[in-house]
PDB file of N, CA and C in Angstrom:
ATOM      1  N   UNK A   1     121.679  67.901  86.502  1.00  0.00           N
ATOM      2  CA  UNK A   1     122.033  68.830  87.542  1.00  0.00           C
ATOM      3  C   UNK A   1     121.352  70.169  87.273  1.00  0.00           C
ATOM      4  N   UNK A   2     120.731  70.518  88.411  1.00  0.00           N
ATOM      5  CA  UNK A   2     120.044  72.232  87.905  1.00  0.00           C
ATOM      6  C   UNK A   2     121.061  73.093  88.384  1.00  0.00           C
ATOM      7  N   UNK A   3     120.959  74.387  87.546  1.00  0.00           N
ATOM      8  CA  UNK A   3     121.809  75.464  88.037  1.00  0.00           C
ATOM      9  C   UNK A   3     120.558  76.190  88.905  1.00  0.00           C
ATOM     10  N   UNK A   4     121.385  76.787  89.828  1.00  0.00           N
ATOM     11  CA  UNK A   4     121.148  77.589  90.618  1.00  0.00           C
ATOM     12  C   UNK A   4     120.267  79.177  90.975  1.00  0.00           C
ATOM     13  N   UNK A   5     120.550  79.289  89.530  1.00  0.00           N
ATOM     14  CA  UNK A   5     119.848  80.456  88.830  1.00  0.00           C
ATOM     15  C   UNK A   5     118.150  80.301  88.306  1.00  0.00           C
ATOM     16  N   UNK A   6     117.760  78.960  87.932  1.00  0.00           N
ATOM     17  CA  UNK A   6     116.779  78.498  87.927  1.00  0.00           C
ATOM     18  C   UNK A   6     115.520  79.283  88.584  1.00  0.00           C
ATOM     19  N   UNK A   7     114.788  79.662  87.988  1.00  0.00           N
ATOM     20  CA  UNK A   7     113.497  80.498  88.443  1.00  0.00           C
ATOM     21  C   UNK A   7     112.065  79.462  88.061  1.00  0.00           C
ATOM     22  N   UNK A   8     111.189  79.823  88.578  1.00  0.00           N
ATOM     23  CA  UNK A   8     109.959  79.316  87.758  1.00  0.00           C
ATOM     24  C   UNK A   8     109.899  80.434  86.304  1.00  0.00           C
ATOM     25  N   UNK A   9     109.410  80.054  85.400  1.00  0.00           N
ATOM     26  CA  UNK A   9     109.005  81.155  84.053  1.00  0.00           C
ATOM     27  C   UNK A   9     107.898  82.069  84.423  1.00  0.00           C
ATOM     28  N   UNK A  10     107.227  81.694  85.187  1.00  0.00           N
ATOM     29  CA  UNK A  10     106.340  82.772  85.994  1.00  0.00           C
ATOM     30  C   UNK A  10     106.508  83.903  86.848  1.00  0.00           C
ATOM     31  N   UNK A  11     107.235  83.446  87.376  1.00  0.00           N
ATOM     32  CA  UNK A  11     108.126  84.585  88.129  1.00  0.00           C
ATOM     33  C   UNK A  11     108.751  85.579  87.843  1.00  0.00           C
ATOM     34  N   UNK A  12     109.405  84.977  86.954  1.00  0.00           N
ATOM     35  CA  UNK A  12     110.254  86.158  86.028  1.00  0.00           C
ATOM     36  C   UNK A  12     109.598  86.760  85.278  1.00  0.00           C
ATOM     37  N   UNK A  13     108.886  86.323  84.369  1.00  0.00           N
ATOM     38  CA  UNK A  13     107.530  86.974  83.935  1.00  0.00           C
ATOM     39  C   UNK A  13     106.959  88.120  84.366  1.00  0.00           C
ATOM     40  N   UNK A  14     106.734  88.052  85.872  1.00  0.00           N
ATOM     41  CA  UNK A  14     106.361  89.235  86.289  1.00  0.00           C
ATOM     42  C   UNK A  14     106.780  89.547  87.572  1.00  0.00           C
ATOM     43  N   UNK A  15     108.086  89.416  87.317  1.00  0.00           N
ATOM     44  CA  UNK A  15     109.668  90.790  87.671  1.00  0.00           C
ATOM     45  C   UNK A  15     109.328  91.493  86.601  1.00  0.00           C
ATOM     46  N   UNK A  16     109.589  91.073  85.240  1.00  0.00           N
ATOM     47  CA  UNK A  16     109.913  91.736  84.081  1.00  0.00           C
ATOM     48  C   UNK A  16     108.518  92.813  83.827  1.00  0.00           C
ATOM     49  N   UNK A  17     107.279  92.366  83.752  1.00  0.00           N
ATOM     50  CA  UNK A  17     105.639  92.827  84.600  1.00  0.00           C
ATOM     51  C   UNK A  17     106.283  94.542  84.931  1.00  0.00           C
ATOM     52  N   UNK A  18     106.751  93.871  86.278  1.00  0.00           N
ATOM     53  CA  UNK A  18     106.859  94.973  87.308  1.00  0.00           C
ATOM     54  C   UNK A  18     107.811  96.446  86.561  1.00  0.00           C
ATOM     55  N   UNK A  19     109.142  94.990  86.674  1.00  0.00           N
ATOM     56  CA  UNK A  19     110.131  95.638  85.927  1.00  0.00           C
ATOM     57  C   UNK A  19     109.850  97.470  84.893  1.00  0.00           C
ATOM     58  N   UNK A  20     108.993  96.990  84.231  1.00  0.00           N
ATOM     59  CA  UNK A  20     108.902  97.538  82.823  1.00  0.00           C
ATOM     60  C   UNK A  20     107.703  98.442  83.496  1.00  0.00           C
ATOM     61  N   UNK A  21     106.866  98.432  84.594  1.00  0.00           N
ATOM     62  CA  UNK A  21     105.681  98.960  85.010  1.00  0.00           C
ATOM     63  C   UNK A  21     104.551  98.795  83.561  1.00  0.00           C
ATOM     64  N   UNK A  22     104.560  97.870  83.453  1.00  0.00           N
ATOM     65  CA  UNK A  22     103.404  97.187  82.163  1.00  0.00           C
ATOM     66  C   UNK A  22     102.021  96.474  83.370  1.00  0.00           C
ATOM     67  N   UNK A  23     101.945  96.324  84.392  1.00  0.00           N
ATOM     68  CA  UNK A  23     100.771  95.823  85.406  1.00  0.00           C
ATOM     69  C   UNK A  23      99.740  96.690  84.720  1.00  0.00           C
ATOM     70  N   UNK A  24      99.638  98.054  85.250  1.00  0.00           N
ATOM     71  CA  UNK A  24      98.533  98.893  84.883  1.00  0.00           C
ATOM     72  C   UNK A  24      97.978  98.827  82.994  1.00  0.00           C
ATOM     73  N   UNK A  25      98.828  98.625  82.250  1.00  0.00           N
ATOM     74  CA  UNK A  25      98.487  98.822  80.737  1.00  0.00           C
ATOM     75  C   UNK A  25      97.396  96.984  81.085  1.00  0.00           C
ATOM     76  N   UNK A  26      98.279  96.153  81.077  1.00  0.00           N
ATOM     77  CA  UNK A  26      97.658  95.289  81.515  1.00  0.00           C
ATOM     78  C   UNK A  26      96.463  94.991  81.864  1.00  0.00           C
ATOM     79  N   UNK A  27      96.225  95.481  83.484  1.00  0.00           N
ATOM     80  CA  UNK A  27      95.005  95.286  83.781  1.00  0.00           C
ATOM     81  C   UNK A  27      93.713  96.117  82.558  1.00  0.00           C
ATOM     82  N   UNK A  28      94.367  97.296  82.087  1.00  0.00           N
ATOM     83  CA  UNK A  28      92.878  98.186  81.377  1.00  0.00           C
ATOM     84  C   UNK A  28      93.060  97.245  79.952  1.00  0.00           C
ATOM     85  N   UNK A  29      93.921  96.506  79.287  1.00  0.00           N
ATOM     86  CA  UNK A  29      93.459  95.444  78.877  1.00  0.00           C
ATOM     87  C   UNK A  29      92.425  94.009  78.611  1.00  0.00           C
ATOM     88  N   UNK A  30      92.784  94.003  80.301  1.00  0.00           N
ATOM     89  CA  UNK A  30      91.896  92.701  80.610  1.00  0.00           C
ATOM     90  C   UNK A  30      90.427  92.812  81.044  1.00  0.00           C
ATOM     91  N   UNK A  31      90.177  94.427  81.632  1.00  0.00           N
ATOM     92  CA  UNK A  31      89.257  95.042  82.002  1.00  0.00           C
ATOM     93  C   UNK A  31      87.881  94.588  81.233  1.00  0.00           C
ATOM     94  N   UNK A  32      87.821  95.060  79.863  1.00  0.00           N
ATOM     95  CA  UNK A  32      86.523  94.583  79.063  1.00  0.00           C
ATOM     96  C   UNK A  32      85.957  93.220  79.249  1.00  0.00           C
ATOM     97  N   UNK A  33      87.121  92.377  79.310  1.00  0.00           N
ATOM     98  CA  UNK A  33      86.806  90.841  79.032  1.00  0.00           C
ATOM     99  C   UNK A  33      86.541  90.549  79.933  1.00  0.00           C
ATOM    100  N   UNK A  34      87.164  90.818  81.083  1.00  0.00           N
ATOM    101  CA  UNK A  34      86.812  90.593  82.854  1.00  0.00           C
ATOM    102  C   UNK A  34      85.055  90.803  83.130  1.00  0.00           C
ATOM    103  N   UNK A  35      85.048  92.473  82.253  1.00  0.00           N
ATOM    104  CA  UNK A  35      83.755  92.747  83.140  1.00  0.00           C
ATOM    105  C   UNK A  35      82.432  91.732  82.548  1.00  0.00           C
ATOM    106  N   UNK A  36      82.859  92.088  80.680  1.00  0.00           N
ATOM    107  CA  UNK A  36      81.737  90.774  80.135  1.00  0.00           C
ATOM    108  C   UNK A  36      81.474  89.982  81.024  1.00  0.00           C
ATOM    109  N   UNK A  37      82.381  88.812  81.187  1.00  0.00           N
ATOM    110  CA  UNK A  37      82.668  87.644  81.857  1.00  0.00           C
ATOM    111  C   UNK A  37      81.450  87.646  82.848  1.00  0.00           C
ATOM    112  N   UNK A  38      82.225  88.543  84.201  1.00  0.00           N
ATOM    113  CA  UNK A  38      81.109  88.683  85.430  1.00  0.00           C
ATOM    114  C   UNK A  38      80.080  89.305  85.266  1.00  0.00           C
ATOM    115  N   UNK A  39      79.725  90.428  84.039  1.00  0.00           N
ATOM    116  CA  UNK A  39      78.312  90.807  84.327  1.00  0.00           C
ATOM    117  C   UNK A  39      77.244  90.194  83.106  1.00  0.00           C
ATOM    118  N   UNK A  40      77.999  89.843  82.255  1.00  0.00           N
ATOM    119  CA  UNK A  40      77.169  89.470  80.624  1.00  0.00           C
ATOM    120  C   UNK A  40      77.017  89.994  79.776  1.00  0.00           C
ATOM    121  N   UNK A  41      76.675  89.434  78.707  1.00  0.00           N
ATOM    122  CA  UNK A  41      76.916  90.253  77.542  1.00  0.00           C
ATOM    123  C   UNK A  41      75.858  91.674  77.476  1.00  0.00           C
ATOM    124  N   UNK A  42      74.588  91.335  78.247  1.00  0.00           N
ATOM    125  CA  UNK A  42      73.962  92.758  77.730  1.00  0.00           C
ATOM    126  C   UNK A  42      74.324  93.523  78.618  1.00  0.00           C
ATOM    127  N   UNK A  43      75.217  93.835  79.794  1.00  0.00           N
ATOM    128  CA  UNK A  43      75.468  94.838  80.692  1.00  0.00           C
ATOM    129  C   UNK A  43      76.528  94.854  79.868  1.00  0.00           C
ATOM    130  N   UNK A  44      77.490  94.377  79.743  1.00  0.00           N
ATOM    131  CA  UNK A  44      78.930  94.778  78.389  1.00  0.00           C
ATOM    132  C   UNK A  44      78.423  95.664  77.205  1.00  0.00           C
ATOM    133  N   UNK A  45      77.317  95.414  76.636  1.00  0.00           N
ATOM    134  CA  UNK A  45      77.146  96.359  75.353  1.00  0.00           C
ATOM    135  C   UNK A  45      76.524  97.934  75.731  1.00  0.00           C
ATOM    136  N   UNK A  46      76.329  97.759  77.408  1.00  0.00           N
ATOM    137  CA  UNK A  46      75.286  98.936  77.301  1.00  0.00           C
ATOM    138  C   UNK A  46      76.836 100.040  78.351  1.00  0.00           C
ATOM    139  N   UNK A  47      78.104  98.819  78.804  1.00  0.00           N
ATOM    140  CA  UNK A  47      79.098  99.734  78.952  1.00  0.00           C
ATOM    141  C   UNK A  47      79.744 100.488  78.235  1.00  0.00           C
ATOM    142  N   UNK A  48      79.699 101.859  78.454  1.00  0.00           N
ATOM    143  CA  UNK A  48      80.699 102.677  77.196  1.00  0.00           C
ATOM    144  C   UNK A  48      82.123 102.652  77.261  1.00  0.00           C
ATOM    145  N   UNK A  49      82.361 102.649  78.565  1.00  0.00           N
ATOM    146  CA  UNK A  49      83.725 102.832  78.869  1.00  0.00           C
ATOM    147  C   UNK A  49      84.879 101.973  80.600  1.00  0.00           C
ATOM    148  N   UNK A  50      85.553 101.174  80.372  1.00  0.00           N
ATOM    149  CA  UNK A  50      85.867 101.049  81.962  1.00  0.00           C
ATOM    150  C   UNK A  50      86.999 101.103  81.750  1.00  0.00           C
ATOM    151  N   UNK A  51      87.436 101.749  82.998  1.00  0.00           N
ATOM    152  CA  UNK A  51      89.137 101.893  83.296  1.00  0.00           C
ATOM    153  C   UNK A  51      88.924 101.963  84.732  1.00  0.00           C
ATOM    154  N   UNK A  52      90.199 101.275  85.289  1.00  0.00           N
ATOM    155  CA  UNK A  52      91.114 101.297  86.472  1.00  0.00           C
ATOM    156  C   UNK A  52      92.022 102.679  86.643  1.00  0.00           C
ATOM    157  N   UNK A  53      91.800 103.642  87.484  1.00  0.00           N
ATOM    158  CA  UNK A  53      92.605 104.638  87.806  1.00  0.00           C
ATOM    159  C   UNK A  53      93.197 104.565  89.224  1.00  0.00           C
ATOM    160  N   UNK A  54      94.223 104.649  89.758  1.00  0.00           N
ATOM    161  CA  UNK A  54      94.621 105.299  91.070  1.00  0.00           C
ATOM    162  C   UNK A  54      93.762 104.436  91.944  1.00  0.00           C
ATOM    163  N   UNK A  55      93.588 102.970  91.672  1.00  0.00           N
ATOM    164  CA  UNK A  55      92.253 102.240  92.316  1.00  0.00           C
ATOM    165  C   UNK A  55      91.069 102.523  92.461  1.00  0.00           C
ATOM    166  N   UNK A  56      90.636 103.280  91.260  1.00  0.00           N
ATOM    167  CA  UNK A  56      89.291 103.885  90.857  1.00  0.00           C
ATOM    168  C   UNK A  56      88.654 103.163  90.069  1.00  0.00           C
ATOM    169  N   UNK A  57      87.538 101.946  90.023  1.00  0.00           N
ATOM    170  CA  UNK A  57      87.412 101.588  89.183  1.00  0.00           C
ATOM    171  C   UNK A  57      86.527 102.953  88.300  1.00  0.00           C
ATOM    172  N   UNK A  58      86.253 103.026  87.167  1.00  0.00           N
ATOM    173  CA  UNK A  58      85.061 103.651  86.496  1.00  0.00           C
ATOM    174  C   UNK A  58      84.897 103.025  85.611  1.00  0.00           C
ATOM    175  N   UNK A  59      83.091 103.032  85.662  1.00  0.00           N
ATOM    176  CA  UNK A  59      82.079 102.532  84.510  1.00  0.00           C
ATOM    177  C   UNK A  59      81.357 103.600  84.084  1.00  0.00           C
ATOM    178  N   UNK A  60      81.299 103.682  82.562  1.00  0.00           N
ATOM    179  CA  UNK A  60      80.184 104.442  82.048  1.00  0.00           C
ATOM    180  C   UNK A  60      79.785 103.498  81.531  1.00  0.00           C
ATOM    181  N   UNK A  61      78.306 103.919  81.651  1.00  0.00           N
ATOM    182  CA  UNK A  61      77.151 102.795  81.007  1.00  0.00           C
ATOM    183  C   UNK A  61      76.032 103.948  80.543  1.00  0.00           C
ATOM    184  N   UNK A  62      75.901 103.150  79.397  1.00  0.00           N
ATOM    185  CA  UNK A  62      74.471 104.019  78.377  1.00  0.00           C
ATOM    186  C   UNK A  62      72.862 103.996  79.213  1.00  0.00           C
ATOM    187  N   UNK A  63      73.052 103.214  80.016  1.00  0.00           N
ATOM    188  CA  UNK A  63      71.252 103.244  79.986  1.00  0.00           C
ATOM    189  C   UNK A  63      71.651 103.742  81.765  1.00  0.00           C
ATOM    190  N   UNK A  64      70.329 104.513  82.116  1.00  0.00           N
ATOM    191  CA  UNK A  64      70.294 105.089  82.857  1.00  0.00           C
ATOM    192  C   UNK A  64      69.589 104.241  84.301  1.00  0.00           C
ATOM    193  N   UNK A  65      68.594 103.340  84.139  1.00  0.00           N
ATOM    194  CA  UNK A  65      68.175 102.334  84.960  1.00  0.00           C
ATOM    195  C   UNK A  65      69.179 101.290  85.232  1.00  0.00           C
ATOM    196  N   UNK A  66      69.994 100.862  83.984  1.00  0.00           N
ATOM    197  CA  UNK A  66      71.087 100.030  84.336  1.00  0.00           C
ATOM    198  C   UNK A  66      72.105 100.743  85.607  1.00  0.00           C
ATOM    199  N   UNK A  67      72.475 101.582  85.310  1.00  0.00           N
ATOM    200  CA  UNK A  67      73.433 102.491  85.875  1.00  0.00           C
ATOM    201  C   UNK A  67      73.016 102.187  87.636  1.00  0.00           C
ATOM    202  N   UNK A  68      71.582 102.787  87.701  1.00  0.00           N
ATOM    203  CA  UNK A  68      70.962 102.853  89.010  1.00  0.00           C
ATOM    204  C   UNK A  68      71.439 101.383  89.788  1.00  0.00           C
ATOM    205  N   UNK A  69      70.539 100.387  89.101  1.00  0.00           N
ATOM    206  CA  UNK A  69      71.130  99.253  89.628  1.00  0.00           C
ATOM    207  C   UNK A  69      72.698  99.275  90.241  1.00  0.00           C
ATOM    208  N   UNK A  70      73.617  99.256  89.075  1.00  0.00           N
ATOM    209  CA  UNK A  70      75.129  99.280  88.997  1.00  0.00           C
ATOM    210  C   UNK A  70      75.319  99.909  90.289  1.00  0.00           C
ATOM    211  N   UNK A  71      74.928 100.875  90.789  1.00  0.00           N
ATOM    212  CA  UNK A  71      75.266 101.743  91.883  1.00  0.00           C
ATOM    213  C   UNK A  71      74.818 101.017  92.908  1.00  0.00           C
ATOM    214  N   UNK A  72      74.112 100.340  93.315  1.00  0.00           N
ATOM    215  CA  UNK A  72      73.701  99.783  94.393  1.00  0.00           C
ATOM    216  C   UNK A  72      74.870  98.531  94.519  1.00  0.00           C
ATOM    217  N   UNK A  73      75.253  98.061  93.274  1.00  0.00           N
ATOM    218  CA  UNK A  73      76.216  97.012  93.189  1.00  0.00           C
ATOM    219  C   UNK A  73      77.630  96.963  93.415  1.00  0.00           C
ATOM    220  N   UNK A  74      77.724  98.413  93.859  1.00  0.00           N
ATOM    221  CA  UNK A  74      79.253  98.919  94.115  1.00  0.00           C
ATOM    222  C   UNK A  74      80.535  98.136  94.803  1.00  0.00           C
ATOM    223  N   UNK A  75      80.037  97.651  95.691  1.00  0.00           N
ATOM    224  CA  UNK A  75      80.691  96.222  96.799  1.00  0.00           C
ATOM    225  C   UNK A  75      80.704  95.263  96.344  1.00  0.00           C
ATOM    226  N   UNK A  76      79.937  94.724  95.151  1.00  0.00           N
ATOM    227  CA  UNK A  76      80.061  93.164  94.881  1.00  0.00           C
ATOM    228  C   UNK A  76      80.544  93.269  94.061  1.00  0.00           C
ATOM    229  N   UNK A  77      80.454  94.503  92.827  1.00  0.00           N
ATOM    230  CA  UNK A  77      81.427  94.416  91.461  1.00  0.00           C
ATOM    231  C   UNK A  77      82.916  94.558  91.968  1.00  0.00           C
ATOM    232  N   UNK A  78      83.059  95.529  93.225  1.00  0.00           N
ATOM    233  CA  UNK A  78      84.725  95.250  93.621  1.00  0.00           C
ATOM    234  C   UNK A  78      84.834  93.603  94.286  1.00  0.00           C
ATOM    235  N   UNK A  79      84.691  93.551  94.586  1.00  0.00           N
ATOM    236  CA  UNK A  79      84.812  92.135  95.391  1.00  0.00           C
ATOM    237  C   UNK A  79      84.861  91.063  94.300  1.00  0.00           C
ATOM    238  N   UNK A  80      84.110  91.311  93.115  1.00  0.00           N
ATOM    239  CA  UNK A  80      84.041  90.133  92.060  1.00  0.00           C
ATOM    240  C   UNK A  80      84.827  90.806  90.948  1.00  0.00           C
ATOM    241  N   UNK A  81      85.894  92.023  90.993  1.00  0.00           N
ATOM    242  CA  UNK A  81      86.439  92.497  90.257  1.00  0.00           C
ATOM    243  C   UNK A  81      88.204  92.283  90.556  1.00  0.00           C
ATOM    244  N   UNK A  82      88.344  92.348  91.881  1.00  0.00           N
ATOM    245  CA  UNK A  82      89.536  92.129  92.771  1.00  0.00           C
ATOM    246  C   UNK A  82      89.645  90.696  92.671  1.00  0.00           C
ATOM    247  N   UNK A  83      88.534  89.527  93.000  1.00  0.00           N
ATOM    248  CA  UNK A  83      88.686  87.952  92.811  1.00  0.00           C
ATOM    249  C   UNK A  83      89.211  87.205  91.217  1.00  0.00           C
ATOM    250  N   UNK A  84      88.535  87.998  90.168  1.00  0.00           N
ATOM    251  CA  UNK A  84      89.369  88.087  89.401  1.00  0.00           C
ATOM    252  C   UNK A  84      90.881  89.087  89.034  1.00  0.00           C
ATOM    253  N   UNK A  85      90.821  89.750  89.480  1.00  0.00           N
ATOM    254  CA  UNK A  85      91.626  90.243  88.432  1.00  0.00           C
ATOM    255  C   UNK A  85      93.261  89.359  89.449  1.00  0.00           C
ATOM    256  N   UNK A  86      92.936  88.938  90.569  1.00  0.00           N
ATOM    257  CA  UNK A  86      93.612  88.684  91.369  1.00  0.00           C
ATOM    258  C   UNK A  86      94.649  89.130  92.203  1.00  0.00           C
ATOM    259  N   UNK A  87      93.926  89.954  93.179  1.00  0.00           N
ATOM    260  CA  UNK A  87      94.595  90.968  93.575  1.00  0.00           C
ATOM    261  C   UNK A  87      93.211  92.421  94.370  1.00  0.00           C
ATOM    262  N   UNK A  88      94.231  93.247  95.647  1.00  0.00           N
ATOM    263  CA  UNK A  88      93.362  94.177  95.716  1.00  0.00           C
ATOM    264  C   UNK A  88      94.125  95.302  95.160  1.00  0.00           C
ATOM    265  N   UNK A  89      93.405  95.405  93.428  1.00  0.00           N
ATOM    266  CA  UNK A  89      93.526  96.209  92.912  1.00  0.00           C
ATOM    267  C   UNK A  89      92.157  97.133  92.564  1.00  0.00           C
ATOM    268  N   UNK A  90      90.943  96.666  92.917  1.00  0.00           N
ATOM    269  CA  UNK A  90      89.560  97.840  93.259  1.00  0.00           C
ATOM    270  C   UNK A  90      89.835  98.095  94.356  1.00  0.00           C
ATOM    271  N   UNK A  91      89.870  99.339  94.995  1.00  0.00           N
ATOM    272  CA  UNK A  91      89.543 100.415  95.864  1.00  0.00           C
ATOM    273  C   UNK A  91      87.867 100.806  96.291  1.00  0.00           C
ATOM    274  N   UNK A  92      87.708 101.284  95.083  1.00  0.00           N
ATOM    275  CA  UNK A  92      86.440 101.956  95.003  1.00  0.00           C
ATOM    276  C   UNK A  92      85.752 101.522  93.576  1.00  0.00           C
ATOM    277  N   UNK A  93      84.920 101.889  93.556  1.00  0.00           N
ATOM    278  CA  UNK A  93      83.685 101.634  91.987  1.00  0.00           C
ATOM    279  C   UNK A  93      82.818 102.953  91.648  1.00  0.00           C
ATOM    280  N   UNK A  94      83.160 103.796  90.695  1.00  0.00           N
ATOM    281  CA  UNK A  94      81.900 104.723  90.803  1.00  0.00           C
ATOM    282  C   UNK A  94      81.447 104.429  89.285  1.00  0.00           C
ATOM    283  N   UNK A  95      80.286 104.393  89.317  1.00  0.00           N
ATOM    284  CA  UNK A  95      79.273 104.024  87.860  1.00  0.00           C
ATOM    285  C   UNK A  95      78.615 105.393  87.681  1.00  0.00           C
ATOM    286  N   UNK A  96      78.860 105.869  86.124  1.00  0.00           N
ATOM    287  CA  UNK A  96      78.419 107.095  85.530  1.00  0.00           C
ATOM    288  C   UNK A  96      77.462 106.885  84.705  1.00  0.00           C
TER     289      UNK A  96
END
């Protein structure tokens, strides 16, 4: 017989997520590994820094031609940043 109270473990999971407002620590967690992932390892080493703000993404990146590129890429890194992270949590993208 199930009781009633019965949740999926996922769910509650993230009530408790919400609960605690742990989402945001979270995502700038997953951030590094995310971006590796979709851009590769040599655009990862030449990033200095990424964080999620206020739906801001920001990238600093060391090389200055990389960067250029990056900027033209503004729409597809949100779009392939939001598909993972699951969710519209990019807004915007600005690359420094």
């Amino acid at each position: 017989m199930r009781n009633i109270n019965e949740q999926p473990i996922g769910k509650i999971i993230n009530q408790l997520i919400d609960e605690y407002k742990l989402r945001d620590k979270l995502l700038q967690v997953k951030l590094p590994h995310i971006w590796e992932k979709l851009m590769g390892t040599a655009i990862a080493k030449r990033t200095v820094d990424i964080s999620l703000k206020n739906g801001i993404l920001l990238i600093r990146i060391s090389s200055a031609p990389l960067k250029n590129d990056l900027i033209f890429e503004n729409e597809n890194i949100k779009t392939r940043m939001n598909e993972e992270l699951g969710g519209e949590f990019v807004k915007e993208v600005r690359v420094m």
